[in-house]
Structure formats: structure tokens, C-alpha cells
C-alpha atoms as a PDB file:
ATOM      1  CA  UNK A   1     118.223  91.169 103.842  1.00  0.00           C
ATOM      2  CA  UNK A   2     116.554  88.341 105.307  1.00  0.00           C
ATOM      3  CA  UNK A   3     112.781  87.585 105.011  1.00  0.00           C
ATOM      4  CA  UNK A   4     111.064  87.545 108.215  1.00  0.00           C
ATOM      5  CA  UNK A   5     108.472  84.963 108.631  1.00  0.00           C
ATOM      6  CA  UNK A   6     105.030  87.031 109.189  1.00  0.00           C
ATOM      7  CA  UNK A   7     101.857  85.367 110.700  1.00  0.00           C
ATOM      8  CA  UNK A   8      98.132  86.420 108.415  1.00  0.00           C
ATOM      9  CA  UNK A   9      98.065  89.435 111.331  1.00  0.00           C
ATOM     10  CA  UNK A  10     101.162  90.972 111.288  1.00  0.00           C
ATOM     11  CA  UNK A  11     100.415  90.734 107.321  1.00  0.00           C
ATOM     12  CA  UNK A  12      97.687  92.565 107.354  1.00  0.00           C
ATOM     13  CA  UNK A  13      99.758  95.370 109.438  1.00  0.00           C
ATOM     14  CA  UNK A  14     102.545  95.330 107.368  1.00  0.00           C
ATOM     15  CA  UNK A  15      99.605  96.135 104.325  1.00  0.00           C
ATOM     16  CA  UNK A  16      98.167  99.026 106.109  1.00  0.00           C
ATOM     17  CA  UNK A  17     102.303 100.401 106.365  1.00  0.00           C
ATOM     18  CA  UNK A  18     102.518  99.569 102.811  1.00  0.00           C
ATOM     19  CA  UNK A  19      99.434 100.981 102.073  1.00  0.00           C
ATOM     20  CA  UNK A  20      99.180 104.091 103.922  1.00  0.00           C
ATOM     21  CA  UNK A  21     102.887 104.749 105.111  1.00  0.00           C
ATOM     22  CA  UNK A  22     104.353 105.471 108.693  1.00  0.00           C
ATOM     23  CA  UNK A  23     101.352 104.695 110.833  1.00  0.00           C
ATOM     24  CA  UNK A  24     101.042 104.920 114.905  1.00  0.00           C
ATOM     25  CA  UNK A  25      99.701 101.878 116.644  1.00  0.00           C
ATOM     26  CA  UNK A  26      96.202 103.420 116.622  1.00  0.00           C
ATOM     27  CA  UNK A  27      96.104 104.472 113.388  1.00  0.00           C
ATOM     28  CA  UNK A  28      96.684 101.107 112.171  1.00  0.00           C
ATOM     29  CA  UNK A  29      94.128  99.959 114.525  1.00  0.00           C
ATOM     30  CA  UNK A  30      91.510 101.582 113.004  1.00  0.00           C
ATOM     31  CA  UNK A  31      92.250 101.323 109.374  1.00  0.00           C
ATOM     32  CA  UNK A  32      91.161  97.615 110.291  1.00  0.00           C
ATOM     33  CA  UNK A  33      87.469  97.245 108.902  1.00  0.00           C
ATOM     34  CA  UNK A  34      85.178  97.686 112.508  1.00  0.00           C
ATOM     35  CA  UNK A  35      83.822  94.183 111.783  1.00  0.00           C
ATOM     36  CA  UNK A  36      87.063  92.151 112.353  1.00  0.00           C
ATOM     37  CA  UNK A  37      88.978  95.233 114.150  1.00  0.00           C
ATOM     38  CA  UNK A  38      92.123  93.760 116.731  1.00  0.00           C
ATOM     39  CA  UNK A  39      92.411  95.016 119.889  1.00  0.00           C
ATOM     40  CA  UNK A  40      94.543  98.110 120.382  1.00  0.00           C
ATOM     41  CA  UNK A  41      97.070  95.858 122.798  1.00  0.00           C
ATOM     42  CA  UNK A  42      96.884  93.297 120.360  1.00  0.00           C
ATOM     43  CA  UNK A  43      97.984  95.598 117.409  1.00  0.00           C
ATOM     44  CA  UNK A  44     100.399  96.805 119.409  1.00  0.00           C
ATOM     45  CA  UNK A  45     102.058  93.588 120.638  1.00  0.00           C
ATOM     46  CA  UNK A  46     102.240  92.464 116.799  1.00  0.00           C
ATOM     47  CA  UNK A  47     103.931  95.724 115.731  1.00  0.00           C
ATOM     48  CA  UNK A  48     106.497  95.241 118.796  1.00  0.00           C
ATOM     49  CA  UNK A  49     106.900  91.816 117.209  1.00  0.00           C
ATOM     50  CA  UNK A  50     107.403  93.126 113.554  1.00  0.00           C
ATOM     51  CA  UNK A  51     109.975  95.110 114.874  1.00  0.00           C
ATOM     52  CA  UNK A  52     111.475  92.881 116.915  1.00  0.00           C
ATOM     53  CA  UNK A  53     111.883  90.891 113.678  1.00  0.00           C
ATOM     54  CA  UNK A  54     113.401  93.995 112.159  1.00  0.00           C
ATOM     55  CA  UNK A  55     110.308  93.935 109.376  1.00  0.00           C
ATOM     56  CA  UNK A  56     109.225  97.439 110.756  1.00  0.00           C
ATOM     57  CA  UNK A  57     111.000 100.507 112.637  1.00  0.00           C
ATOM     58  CA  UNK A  58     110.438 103.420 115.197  1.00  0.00           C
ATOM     59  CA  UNK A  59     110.425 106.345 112.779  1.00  0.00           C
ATOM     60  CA  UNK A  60     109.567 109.014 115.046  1.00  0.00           C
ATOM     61  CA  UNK A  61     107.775 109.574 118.481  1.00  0.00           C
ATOM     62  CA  UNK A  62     104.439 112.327 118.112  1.00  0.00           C
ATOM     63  CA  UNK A  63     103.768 113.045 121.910  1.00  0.00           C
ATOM     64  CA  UNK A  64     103.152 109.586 123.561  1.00  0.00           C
ATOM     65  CA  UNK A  65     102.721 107.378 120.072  1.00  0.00           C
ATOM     66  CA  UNK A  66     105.403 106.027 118.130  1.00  0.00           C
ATOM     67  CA  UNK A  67     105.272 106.158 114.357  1.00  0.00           C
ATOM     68  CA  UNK A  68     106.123 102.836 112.329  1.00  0.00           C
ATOM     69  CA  UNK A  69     107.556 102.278 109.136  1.00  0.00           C
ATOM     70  CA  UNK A  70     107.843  99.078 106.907  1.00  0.00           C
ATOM     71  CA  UNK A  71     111.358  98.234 106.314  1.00  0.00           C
ATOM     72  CA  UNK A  72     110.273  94.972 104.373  1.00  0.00           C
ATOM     73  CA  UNK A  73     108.598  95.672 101.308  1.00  0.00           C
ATOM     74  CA  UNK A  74     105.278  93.738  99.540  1.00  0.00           C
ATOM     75  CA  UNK A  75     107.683  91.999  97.578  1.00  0.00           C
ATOM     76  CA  UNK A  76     109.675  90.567 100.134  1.00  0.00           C
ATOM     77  CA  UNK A  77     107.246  89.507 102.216  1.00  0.00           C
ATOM     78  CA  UNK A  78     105.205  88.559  98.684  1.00  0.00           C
ATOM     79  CA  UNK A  79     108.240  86.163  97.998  1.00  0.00           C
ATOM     80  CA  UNK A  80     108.862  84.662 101.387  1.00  0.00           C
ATOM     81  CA  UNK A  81     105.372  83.655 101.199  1.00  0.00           C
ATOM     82  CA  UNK A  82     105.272  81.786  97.499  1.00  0.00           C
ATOM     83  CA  UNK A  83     108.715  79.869  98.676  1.00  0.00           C
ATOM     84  CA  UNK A  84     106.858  78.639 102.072  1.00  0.00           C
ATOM     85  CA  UNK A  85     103.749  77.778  99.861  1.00  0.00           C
ATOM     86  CA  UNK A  86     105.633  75.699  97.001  1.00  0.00           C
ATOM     87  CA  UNK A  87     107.517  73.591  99.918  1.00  0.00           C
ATOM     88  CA  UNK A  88     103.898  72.437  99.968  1.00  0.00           C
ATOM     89  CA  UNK A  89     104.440  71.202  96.829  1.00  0.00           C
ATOM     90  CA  UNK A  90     108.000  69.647  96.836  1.00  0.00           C
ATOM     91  CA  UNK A  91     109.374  72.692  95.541  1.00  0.00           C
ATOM     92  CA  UNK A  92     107.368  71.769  91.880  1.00  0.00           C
ATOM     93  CA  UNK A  93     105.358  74.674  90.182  1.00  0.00           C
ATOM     94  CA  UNK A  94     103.746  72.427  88.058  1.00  0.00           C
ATOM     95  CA  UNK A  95     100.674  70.989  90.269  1.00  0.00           C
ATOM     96  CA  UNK A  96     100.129  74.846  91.139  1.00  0.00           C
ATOM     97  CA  UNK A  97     100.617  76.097  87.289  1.00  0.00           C
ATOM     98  CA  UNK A  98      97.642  72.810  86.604  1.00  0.00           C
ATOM     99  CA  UNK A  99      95.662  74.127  89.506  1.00  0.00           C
ATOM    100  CA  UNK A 100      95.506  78.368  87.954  1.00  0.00           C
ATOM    101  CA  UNK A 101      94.798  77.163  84.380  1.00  0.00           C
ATOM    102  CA  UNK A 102      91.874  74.854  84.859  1.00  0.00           C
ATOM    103  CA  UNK A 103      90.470  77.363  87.438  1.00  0.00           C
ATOM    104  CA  UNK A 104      91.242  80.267  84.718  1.00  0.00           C
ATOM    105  CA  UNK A 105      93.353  82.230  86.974  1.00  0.00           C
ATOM    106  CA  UNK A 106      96.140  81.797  84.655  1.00  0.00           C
ATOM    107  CA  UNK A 107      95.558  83.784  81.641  1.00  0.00           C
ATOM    108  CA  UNK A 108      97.566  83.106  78.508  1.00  0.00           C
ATOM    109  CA  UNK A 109      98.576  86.967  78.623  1.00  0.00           C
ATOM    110  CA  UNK A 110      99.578  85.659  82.128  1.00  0.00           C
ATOM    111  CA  UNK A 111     101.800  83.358  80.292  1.00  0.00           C
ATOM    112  CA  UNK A 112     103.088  85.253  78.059  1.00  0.00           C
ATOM    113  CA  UNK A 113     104.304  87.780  80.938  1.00  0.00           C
ATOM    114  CA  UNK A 114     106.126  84.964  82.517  1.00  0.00           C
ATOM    115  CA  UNK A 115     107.773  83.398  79.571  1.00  0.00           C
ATOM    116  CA  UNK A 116     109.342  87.539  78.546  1.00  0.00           C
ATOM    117  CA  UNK A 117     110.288  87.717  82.174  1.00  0.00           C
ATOM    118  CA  UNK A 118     112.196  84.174  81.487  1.00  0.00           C
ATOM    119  CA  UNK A 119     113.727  85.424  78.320  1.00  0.00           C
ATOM    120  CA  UNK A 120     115.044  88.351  80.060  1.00  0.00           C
ATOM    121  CA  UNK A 121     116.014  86.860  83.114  1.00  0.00           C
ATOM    122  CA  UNK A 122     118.056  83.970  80.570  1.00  0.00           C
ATOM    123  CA  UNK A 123     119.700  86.944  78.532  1.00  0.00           C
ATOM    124  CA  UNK A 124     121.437  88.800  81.450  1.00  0.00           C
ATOM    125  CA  UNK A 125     122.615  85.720  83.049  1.00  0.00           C
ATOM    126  CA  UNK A 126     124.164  85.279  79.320  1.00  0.00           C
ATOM    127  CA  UNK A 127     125.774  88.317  79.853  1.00  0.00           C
ATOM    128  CA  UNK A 128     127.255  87.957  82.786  1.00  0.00           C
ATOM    129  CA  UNK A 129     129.433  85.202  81.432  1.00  0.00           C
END
């Protein structure tokens, strides 16, 4: 399935789907925090945009309100959004990797979480052949 490109808004929609399941335009509206709350038309042209983009779907219609559902997951979207930010980067990990260790965000348990999933990752494609 392809990754739709999603703006910091229709992000922060597609969390409250993920979050709280199929939603209706106003619910999501107001699971915003009231500080930094969209407009209800404005929610409502980003979720005709998600699903216009195919990352969400009409579920259901409950009187006059549609219910929406994701139909990309966190880890999709989570994916697209790491390949977008390494093309910052030339595609290299290793300026980021530098960046998370001297900041300690990158914890050698971290590491060592990584370096299993590598191993694993290495011994199935072995397998395959």
C-alpha cells in the first residue's frame, strides 16, 4: 500500500483515529487540547483530504455525521516520515545516529535492540536463499 504524504495536521488527526478509533469530524475536533483546537471546517476539510488520499475511510454515517477510520497505520505513516527525514541527510543514518548519542537519546539498550533486530532481519533473508 502506498504511504500517503501527511502534513503535521492531518498527523495529528490520523493520532486521535489511532488513538481513540472511528471518530466523527467533531469528535476529533474536540479531542484537540482547547488551547490550539482547529476549526470544525478546518478538521473537516483535512479529514476529506485524508480520505481523499485513501489514509482514512467513511465507516458508517450516525444521523448527519460520518464516522472515520484510519486505514494507514502509526507505522506507516511512522516510516514514510523517517524516509522523508533521512533524504535530509543523503540517505546516511550516521550524522543522525552522532546526533541521538551525544544528546543521550540513544541508549546502549537502544543499541542493542537495533543490532537483534539486524541479526534477525540478516537470518531470514539467509533463509530465504
Amino acid at each position: 500500500m502506498p504511504r500517503p504524504k501527511l502534513s503535521k495536521l492531518e498527523l495529528q488527526i490520523m493520532e486521535v483515529l489511532w488513538t481513540h478509533g472511528p471518530s466523527s469530524v467533531r469528535e476529533v475536533q474536540e479531542r484537540f487540547p482547547e488551547a490550539k483546537r482547529p476549526a470544525y471546517t478546518t478538521v473537516q476539510t483535512m479529514i476529506y483530504r485524508l480520505e481523499a488520499k485513501k489514509a482514512l475511510r467513511r465507516t458508517k454515517k450516525v444521523s448527519n455525521a460520518h464516522i472515520f477510520e484510519a486505514v494507514v497505520s502509526r507505522a506507516h505513516a511512522q516510516r514514510r516520515l523517517v524516509d522523508e527525514f533521512l533524504t535530509l541527510f543523503g540517505g546516511r543514518m550516521q550524522p543522525v545516529m552522532a546526533h541521538l548519542v551525544e544528546t543521550g537519546r540513544l541508549t546502549l539498550s537502544d543499541v542493542q535492540e537495533a543490532e537483534k533486530l539486524l541479526r534477525d532481519i540478516a537470518s531470514r533473508k539467509g533463509a530465504r536463499k
